[in-house]
N, C-alpha and C. Protein backbone atom coordinates (compact mmCIF):
# COMPACT_ATOMS: atom_id res chain seq x y z
N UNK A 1 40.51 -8.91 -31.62
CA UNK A 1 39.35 -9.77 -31.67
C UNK A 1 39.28 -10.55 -30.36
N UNK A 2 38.42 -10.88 -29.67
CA UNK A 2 37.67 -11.02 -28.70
C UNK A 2 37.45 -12.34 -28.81
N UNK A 3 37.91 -13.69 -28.12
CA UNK A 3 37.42 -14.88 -28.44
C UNK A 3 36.61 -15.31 -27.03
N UNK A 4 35.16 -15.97 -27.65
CA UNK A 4 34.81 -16.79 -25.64
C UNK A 4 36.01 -17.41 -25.24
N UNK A 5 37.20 -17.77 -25.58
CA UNK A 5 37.97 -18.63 -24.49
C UNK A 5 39.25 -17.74 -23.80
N UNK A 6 38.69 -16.31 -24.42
CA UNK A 6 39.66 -15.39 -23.56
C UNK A 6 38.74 -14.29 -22.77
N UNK A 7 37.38 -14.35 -22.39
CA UNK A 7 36.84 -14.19 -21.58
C UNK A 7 36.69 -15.17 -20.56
N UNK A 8 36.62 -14.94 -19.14
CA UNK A 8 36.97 -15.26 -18.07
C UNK A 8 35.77 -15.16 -16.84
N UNK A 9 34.59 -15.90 -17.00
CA UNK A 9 33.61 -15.69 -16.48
C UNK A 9 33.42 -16.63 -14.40
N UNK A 10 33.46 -16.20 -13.67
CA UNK A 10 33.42 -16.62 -12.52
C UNK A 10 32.37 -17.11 -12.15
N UNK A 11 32.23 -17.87 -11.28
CA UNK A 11 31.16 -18.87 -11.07
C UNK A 11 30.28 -17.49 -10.05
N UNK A 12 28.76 -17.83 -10.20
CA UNK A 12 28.53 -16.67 -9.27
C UNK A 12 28.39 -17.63 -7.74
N UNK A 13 28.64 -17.16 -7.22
CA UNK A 13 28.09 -17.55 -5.17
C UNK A 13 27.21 -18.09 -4.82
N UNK A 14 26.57 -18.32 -4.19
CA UNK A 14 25.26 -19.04 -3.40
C UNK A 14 25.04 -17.15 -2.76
N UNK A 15 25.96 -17.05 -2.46
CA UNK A 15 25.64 -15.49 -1.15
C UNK A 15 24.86 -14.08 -2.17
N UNK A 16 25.80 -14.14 -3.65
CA UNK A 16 26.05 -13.31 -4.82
C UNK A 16 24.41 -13.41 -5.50
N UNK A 17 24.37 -14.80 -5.46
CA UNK A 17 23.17 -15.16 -6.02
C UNK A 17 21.27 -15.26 -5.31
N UNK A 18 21.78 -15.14 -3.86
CA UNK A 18 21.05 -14.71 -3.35
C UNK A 18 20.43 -13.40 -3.33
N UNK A 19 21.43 -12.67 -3.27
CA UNK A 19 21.53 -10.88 -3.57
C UNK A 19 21.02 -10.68 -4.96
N UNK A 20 21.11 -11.31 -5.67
CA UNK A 20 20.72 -10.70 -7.07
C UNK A 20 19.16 -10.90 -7.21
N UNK A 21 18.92 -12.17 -6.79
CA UNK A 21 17.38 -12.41 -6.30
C UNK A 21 16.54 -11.56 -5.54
N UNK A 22 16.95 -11.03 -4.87
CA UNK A 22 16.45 -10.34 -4.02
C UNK A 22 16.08 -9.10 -4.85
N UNK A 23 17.26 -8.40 -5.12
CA UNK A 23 17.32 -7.01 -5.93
C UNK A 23 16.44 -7.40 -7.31
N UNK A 24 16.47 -8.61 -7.65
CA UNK A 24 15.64 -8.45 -8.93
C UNK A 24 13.68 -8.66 -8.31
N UNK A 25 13.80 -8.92 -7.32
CA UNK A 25 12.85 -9.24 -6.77
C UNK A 25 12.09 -7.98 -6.19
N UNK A 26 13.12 -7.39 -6.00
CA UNK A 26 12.20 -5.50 -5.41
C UNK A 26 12.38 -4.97 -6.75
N UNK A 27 13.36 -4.67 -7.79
CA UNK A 27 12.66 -4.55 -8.74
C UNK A 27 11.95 -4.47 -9.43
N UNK A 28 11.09 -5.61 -9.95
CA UNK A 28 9.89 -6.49 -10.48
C UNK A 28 8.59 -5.49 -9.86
N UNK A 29 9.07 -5.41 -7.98
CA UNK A 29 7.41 -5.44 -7.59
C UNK A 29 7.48 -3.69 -7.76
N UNK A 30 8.85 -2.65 -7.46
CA UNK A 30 8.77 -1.77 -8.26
C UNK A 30 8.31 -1.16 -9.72
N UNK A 31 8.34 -1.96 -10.49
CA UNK A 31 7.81 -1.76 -11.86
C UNK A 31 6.36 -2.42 -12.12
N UNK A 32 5.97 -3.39 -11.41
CA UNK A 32 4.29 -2.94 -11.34
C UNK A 32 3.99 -1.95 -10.64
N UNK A 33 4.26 -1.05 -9.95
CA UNK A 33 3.52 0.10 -9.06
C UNK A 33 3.90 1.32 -10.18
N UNK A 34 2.30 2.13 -10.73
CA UNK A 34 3.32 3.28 -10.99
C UNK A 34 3.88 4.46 -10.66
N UNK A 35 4.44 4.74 -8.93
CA UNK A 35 5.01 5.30 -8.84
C UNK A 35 4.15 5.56 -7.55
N UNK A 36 4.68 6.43 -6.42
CA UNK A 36 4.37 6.78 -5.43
C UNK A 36 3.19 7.62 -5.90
N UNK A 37 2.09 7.12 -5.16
CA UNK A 37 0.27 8.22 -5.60
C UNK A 37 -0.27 7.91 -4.14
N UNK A 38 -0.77 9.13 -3.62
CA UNK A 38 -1.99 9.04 -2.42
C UNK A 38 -3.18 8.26 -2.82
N UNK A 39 -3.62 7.10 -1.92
CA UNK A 39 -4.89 6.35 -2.50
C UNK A 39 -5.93 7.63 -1.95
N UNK A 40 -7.00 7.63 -3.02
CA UNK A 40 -8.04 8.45 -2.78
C UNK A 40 -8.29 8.18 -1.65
N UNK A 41 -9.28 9.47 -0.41
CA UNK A 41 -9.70 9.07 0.87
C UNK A 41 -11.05 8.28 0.72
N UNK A 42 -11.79 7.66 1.06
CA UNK A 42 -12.78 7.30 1.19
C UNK A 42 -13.96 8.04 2.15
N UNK A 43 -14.57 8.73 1.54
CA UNK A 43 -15.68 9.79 2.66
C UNK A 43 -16.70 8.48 3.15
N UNK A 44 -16.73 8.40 4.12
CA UNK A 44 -17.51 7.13 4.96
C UNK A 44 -18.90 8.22 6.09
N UNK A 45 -19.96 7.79 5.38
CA UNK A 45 -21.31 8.47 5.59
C UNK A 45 -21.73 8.13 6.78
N UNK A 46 -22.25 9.04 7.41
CA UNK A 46 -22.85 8.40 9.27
C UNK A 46 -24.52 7.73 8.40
N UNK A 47 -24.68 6.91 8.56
CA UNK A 47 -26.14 6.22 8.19
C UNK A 47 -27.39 6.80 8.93
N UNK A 48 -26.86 7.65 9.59
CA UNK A 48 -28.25 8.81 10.55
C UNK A 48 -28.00 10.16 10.28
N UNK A 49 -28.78 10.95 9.37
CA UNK A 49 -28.36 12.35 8.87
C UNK A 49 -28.15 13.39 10.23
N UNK A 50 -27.83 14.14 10.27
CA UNK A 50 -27.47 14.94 11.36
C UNK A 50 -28.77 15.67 11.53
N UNK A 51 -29.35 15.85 11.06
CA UNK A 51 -31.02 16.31 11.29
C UNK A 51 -31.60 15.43 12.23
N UNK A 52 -31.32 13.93 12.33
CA UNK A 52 -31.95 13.22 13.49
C UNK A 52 -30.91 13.04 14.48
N UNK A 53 -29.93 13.55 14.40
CA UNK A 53 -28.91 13.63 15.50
C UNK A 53 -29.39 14.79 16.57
N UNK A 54 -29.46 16.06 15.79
CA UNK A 54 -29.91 17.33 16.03
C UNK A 54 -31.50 17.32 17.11
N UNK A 55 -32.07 16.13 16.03
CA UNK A 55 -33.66 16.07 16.50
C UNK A 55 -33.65 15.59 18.15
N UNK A 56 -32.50 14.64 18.39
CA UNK A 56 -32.88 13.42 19.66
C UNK A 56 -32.87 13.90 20.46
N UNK A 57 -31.48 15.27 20.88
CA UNK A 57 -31.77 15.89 22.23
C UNK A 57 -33.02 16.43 22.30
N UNK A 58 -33.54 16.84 21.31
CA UNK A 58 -35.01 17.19 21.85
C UNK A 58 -36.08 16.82 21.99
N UNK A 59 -35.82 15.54 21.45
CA UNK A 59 -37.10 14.23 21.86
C UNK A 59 -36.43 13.30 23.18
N UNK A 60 -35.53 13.53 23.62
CA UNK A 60 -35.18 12.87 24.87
C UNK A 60 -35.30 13.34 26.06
N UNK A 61 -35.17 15.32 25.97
CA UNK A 61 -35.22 15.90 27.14
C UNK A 61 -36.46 16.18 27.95
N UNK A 62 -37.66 16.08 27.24
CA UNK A 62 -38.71 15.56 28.00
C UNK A 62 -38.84 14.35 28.59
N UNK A 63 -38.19 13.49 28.30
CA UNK A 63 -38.25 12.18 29.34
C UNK A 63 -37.65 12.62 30.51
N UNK A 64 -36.62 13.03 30.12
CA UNK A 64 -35.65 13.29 31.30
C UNK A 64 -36.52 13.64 32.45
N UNK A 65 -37.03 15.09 32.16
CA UNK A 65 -37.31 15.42 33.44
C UNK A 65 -38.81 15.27 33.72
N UNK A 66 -39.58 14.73 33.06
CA UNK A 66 -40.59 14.02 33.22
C UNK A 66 -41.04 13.15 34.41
């Protein structure tokens, strides 16, 4: 039989106790994430369709040599 006054518990550290903080601290922010995932890409739209891209050299090159 097992009494608390024959267990033998050590004071923890300032150094010990720092470390445990820490590790419980990446922990924590580990277990909100769930798990390594690629964030979707975001397709980001040119706001000028390529039809008026296409169009300008040919509404510009008459100035040119005009």
């Amino acid at each position: 039989m097992v009494l608390d006054t024959d267990l033998k518990l050590q004071a923890q550290t300032p150094q010990q106790r720092k470390a445990n903080e820490r590790y419980a601290k990446h922990e924590a922010a580990k277990r909100g994430k769930g798990g390594v995932m690629a964030k979707p890409k975001q397709h980001s739209r040119s706001p000028v369709s390529t039809g008026w891209i296409g169009m300008f050299p040919l509404a510009a090159m008459p100035m040119i040599f005009w």
